[in-house]
PDB file of N, CA and C in Angstrom:
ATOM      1  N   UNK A   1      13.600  -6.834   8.244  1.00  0.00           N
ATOM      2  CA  UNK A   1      12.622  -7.761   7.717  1.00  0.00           C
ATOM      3  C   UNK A   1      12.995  -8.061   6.263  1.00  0.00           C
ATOM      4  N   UNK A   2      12.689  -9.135   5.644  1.00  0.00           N
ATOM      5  CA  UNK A   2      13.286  -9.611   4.648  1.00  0.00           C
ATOM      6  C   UNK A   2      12.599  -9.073   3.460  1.00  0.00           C
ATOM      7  N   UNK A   3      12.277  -8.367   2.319  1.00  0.00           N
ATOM      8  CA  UNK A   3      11.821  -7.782   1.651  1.00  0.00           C
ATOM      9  C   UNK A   3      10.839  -8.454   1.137  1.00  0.00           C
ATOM     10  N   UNK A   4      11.200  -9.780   0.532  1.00  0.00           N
ATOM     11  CA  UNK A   4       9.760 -10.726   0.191  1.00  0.00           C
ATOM     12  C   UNK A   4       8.703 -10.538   1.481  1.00  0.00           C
ATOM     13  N   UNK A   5       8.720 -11.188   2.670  1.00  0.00           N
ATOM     14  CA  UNK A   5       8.431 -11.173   3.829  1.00  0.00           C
ATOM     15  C   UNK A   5       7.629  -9.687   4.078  1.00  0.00           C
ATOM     16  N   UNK A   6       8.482  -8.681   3.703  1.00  0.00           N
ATOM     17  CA  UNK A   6       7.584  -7.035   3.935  1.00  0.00           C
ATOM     18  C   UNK A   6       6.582  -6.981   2.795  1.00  0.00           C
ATOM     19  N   UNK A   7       7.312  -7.482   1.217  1.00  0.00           N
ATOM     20  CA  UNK A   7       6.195  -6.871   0.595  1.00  0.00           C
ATOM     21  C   UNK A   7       4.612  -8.033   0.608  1.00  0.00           C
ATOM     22  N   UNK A   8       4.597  -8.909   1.402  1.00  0.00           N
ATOM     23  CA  UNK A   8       3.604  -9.581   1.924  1.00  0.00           C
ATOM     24  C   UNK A   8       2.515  -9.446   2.588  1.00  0.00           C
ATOM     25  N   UNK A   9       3.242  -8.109   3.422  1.00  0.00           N
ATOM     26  CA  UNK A   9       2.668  -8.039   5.011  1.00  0.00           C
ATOM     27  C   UNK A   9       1.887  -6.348   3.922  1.00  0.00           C
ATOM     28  N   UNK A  10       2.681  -5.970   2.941  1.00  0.00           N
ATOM     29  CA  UNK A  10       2.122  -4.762   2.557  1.00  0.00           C
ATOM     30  C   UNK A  10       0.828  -5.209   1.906  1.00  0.00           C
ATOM     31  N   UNK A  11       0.735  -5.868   1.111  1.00  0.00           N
ATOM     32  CA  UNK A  11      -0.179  -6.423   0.476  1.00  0.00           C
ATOM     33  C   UNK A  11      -1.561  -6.805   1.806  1.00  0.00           C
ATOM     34  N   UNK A  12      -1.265  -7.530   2.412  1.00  0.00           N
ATOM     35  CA  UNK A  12      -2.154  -7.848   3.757  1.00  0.00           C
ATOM     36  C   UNK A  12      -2.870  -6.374   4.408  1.00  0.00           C
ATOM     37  N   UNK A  13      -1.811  -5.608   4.519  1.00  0.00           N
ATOM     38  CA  UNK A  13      -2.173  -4.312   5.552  1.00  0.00           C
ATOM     39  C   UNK A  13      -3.243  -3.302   4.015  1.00  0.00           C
ATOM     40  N   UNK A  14      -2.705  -3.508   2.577  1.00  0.00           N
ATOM     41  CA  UNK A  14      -4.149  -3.045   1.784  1.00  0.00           C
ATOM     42  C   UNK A  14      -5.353  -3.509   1.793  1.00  0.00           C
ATOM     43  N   UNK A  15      -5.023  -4.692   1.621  1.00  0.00           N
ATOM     44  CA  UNK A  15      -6.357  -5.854   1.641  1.00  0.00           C
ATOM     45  C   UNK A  15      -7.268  -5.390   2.938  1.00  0.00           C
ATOM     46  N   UNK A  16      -6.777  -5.454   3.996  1.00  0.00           N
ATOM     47  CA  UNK A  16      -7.613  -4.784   5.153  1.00  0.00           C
ATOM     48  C   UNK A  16      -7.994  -3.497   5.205  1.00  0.00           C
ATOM     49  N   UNK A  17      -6.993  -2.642   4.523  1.00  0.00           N
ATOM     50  CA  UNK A  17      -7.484  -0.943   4.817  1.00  0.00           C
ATOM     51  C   UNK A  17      -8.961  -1.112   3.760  1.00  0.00           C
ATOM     52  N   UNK A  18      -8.563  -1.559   2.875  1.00  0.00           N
ATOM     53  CA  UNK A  18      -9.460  -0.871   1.737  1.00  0.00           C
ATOM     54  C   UNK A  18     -10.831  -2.014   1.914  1.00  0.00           C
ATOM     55  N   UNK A  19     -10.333  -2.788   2.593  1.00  0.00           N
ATOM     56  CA  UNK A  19     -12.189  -4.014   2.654  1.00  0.00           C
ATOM     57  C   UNK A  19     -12.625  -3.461   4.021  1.00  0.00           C
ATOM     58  N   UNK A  20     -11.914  -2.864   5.070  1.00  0.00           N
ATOM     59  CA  UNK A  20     -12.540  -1.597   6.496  1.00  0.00           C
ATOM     60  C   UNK A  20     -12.893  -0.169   5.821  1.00  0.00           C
ATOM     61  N   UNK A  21     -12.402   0.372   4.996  1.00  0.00           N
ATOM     62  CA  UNK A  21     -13.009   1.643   4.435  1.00  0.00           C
ATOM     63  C   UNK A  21     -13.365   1.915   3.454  1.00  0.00           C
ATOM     64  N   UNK A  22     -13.563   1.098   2.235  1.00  0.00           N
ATOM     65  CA  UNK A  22     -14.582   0.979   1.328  1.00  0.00           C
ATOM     66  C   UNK A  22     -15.611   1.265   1.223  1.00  0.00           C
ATOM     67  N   UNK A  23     -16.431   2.319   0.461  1.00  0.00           N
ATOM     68  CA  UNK A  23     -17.955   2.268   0.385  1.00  0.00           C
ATOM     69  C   UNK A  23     -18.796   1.264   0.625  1.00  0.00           C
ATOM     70  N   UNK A  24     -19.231   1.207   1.831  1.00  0.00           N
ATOM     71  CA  UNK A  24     -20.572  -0.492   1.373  1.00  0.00           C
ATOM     72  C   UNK A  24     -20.879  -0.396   0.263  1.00  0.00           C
ATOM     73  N   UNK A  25     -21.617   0.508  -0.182  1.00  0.00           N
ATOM     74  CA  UNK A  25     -22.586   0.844  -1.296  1.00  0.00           C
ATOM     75  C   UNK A  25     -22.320   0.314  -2.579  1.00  0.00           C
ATOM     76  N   UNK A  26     -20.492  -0.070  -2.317  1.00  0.00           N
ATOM     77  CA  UNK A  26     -20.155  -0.314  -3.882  1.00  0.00           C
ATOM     78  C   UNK A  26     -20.179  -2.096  -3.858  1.00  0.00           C
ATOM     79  N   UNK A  27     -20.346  -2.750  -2.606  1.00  0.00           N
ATOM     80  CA  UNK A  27     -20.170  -3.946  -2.348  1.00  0.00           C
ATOM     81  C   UNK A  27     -18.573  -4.779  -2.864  1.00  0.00           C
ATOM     82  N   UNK A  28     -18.059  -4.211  -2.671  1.00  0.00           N
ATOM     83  CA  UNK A  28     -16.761  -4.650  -3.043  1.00  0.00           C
ATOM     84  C   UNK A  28     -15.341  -4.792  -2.153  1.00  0.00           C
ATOM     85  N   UNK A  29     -15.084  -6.236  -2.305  1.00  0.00           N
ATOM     86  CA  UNK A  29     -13.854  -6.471  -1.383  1.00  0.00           C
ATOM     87  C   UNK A  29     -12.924  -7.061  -2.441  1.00  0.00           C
ATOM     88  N   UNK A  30     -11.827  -6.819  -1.823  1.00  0.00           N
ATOM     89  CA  UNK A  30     -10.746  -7.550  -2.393  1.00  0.00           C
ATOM     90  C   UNK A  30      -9.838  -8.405  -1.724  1.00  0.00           C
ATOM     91  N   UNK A  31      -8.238  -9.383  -2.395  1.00  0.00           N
ATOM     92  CA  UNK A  31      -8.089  -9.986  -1.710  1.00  0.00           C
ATOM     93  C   UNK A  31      -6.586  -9.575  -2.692  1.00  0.00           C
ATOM     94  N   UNK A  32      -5.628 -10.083  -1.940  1.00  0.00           N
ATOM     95  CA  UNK A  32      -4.286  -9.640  -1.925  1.00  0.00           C
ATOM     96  C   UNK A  32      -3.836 -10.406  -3.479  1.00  0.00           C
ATOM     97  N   UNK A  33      -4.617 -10.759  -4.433  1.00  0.00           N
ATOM     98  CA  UNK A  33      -4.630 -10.690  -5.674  1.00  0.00           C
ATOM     99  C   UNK A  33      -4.644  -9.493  -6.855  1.00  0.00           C
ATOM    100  N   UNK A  34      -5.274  -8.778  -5.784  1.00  0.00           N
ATOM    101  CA  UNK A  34      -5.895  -7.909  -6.590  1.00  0.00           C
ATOM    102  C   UNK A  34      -5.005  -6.076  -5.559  1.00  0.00           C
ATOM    103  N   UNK A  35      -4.024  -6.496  -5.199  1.00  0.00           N
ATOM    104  CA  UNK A  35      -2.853  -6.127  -4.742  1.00  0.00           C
ATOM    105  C   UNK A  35      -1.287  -6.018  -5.543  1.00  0.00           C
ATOM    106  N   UNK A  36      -1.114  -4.800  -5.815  1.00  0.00           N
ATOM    107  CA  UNK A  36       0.414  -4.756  -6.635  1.00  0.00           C
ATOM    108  C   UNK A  36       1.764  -3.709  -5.820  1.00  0.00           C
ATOM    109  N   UNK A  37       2.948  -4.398  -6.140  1.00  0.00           N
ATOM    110  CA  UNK A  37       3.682  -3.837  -5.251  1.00  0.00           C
ATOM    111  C   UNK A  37       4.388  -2.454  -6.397  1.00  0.00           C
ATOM    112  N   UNK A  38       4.092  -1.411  -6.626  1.00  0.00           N
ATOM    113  CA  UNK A  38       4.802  -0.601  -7.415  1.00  0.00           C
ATOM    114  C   UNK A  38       6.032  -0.410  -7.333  1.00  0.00           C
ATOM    115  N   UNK A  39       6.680  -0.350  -6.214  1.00  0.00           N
ATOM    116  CA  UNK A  39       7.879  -0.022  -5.897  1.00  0.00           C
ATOM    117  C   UNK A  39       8.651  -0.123  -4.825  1.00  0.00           C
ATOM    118  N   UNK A  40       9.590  -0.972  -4.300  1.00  0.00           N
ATOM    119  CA  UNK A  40       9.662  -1.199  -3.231  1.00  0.00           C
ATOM    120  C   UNK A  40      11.097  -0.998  -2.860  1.00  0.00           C
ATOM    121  N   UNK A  41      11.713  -1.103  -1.297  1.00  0.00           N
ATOM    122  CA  UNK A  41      13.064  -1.228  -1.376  1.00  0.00           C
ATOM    123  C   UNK A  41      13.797  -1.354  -0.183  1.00  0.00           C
ATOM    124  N   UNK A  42      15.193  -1.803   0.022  1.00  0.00           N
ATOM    125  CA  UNK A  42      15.154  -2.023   1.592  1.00  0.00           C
ATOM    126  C   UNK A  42      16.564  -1.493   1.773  1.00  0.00           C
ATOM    127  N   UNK A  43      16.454  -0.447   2.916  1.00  0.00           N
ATOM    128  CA  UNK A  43      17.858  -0.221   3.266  1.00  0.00           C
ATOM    129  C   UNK A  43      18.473  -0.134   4.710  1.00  0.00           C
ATOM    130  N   UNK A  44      19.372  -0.690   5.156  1.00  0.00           N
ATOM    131  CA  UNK A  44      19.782  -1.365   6.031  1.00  0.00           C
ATOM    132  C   UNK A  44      18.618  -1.939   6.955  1.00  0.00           C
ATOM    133  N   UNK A  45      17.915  -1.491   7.896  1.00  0.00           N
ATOM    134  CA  UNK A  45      17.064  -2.457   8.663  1.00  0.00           C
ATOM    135  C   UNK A  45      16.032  -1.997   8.177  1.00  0.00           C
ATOM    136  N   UNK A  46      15.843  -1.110   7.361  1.00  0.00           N
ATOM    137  CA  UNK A  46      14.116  -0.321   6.629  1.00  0.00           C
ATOM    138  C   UNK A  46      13.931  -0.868   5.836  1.00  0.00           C
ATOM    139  N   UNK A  47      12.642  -0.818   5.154  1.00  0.00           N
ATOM    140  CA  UNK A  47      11.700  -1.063   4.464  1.00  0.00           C
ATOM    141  C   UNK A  47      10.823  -0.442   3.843  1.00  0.00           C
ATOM    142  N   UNK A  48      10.538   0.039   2.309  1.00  0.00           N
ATOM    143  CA  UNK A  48      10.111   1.197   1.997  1.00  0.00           C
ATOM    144  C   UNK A  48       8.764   0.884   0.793  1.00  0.00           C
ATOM    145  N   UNK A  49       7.493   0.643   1.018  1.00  0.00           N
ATOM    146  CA  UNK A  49       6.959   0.044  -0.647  1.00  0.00           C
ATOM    147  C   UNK A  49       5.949   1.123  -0.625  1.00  0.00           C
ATOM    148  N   UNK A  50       6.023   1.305  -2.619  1.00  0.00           N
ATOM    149  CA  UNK A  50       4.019   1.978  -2.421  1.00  0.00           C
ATOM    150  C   UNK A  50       3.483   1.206  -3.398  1.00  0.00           C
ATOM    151  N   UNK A  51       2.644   0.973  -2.998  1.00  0.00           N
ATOM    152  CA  UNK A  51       1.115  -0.056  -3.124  1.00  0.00           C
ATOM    153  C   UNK A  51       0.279   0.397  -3.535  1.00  0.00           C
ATOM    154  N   UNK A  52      -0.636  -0.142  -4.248  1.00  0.00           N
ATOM    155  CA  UNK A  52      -2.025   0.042  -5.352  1.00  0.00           C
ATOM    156  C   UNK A  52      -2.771  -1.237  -5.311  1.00  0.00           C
ATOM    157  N   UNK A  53      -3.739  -0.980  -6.097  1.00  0.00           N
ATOM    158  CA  UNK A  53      -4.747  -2.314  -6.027  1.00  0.00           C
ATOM    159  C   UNK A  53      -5.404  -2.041  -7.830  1.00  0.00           C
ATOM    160  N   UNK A  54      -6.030  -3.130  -7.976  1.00  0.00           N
ATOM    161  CA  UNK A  54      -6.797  -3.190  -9.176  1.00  0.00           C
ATOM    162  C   UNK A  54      -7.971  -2.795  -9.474  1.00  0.00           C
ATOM    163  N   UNK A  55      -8.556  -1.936  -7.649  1.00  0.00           N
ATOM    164  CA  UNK A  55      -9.504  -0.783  -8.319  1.00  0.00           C
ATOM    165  C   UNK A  55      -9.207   0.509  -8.812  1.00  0.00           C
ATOM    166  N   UNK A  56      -9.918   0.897  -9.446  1.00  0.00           N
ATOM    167  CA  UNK A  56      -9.831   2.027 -10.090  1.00  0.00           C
ATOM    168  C   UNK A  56     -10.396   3.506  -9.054  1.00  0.00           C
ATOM    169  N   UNK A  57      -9.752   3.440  -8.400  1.00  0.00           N
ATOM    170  CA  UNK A  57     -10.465   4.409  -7.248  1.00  0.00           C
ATOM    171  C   UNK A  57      -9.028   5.507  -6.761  1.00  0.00           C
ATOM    172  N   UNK A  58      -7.910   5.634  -7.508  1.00  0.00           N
ATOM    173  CA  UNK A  58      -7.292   7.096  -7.569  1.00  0.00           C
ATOM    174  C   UNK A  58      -6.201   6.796  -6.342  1.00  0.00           C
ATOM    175  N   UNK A  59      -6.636   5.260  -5.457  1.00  0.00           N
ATOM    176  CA  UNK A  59      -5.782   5.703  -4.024  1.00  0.00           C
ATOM    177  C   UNK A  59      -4.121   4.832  -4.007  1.00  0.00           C
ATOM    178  N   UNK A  60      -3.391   5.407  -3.752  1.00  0.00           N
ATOM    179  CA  UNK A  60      -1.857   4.590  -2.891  1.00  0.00           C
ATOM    180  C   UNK A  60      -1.732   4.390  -2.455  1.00  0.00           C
ATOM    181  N   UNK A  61      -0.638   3.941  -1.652  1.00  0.00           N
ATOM    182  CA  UNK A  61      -0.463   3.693  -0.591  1.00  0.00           C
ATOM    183  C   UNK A  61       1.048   3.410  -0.093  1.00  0.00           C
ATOM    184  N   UNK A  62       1.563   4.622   0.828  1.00  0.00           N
ATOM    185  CA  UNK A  62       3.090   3.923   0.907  1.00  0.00           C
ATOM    186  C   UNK A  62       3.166   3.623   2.311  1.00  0.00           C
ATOM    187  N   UNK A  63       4.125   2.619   2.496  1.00  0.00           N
ATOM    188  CA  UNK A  63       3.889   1.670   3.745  1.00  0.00           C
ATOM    189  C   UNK A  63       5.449   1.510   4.069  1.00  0.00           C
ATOM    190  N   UNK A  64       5.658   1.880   5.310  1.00  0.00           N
ATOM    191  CA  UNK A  64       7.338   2.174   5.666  1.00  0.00           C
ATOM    192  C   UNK A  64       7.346   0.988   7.040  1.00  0.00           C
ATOM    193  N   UNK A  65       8.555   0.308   6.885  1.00  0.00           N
ATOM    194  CA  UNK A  65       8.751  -0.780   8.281  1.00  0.00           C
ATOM    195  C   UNK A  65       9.997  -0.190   8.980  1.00  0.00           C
ATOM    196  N   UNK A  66      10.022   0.565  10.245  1.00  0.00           N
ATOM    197  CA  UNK A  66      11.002   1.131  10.723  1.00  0.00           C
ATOM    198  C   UNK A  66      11.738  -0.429  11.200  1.00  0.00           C
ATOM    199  N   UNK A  67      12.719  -1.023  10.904  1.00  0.00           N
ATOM    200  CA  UNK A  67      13.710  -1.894  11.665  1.00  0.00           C
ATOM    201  C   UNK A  67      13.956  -1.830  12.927  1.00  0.00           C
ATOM    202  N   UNK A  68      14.337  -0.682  13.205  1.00  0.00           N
ATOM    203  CA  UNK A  68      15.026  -0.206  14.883  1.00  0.00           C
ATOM    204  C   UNK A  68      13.594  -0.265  16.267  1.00  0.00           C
ATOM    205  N   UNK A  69      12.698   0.043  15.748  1.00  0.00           N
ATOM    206  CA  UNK A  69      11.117  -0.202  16.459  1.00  0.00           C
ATOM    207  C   UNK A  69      10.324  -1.394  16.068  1.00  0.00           C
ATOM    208  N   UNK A  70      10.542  -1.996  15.070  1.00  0.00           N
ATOM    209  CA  UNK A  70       9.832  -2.824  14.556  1.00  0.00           C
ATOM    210  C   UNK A  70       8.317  -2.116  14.372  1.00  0.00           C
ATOM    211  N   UNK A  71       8.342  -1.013  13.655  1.00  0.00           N
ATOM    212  CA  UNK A  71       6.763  -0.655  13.767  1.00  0.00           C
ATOM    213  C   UNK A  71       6.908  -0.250  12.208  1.00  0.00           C
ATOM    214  N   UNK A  72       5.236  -0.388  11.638  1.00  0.00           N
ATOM    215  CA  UNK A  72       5.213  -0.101   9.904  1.00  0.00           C
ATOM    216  C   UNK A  72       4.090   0.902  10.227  1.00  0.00           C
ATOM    217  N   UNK A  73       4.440   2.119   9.262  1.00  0.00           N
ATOM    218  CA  UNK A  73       3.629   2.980   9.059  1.00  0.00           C
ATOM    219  C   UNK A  73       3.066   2.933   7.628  1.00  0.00           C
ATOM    220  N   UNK A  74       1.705   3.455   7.611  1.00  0.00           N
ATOM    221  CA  UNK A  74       0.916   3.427   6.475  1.00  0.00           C
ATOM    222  C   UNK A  74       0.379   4.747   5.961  1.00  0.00           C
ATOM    223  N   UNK A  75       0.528   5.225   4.746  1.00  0.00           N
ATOM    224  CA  UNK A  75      -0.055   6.725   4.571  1.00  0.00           C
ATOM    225  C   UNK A  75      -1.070   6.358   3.278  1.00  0.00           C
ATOM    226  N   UNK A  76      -2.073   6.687   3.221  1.00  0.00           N
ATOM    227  CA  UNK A  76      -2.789   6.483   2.170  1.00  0.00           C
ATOM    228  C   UNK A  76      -3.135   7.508   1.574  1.00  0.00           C
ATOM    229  N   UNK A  77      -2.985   7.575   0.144  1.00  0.00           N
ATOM    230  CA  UNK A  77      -3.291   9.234  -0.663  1.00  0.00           C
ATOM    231  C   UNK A  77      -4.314   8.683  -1.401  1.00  0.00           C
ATOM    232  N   UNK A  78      -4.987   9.761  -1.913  1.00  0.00           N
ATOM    233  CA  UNK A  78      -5.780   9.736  -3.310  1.00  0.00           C
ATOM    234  C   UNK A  78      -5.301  10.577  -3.984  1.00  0.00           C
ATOM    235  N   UNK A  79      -5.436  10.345  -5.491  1.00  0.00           N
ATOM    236  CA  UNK A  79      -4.208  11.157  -6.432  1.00  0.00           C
ATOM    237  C   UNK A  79      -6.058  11.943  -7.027  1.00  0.00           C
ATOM    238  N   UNK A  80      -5.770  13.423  -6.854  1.00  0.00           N
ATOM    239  CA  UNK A  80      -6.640  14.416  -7.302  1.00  0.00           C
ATOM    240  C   UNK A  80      -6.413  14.801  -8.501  1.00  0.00           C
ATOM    241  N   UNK A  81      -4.828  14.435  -9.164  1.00  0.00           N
ATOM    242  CA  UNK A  81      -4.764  15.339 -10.161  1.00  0.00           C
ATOM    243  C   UNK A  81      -3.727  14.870 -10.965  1.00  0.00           C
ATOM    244  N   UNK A  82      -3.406  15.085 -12.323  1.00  0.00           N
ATOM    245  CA  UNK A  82      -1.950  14.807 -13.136  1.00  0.00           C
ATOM    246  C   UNK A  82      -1.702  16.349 -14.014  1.00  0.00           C
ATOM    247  N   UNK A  83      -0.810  17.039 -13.901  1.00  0.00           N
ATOM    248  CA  UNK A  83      -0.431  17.985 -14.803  1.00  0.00           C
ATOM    249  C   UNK A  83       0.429  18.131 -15.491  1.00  0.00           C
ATOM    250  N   UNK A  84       0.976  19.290 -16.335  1.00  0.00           N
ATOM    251  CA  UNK A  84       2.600  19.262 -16.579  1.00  0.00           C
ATOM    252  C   UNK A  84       2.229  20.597 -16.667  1.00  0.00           C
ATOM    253  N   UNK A  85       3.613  20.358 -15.726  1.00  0.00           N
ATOM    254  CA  UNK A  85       4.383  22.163 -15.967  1.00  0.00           C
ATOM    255  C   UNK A  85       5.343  22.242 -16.835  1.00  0.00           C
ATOM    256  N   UNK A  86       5.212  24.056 -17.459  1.00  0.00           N
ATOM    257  CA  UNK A  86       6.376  23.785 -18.496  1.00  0.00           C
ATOM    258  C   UNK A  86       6.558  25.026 -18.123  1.00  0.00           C
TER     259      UNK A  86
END
């Protein structure tokens, strides 16, 4: 898949996770504006991005397009924590 083309479909597949599992309570949807691609990359028939949005709500998202199946997987984290070890 063509990388413009994937990081499109990534943006689309946030826009839906997060306006299906969103708090009602907070009344808030978004729209693939409010969608950023952090990092993305493509190697031979794969496809590799992680994704964020412009709420402030802690979560990622990395989103993998297997080539050989044509199937995209989605893992969504929430970041609990930042430290440094020394």
């Amino acid at each position: 898949m063509p990388n413009d083309v994937f990081t499109e479909l990534c943006k689309e597949i946030v826009v839906k996770y997060f306006n299906e599992h969103s708090d009602k309570t907070d009344k808030r949807i978004i729209a693939k504006e409010d969608v950023f691609i952090v990092w993305s990359c493509k190697t031979l028939q794969n496809n590799k991005a992680l994704v964020s949005t412009t709420v402030s709500d802690g979560m990622y998202y990395e989103i993998t397009h297997n080539g050989d199946k044509q199937e995209t997987y989605v893992d969504a984290y929430k970041k609990w924590e930042n430290f440094t070890v020394k």
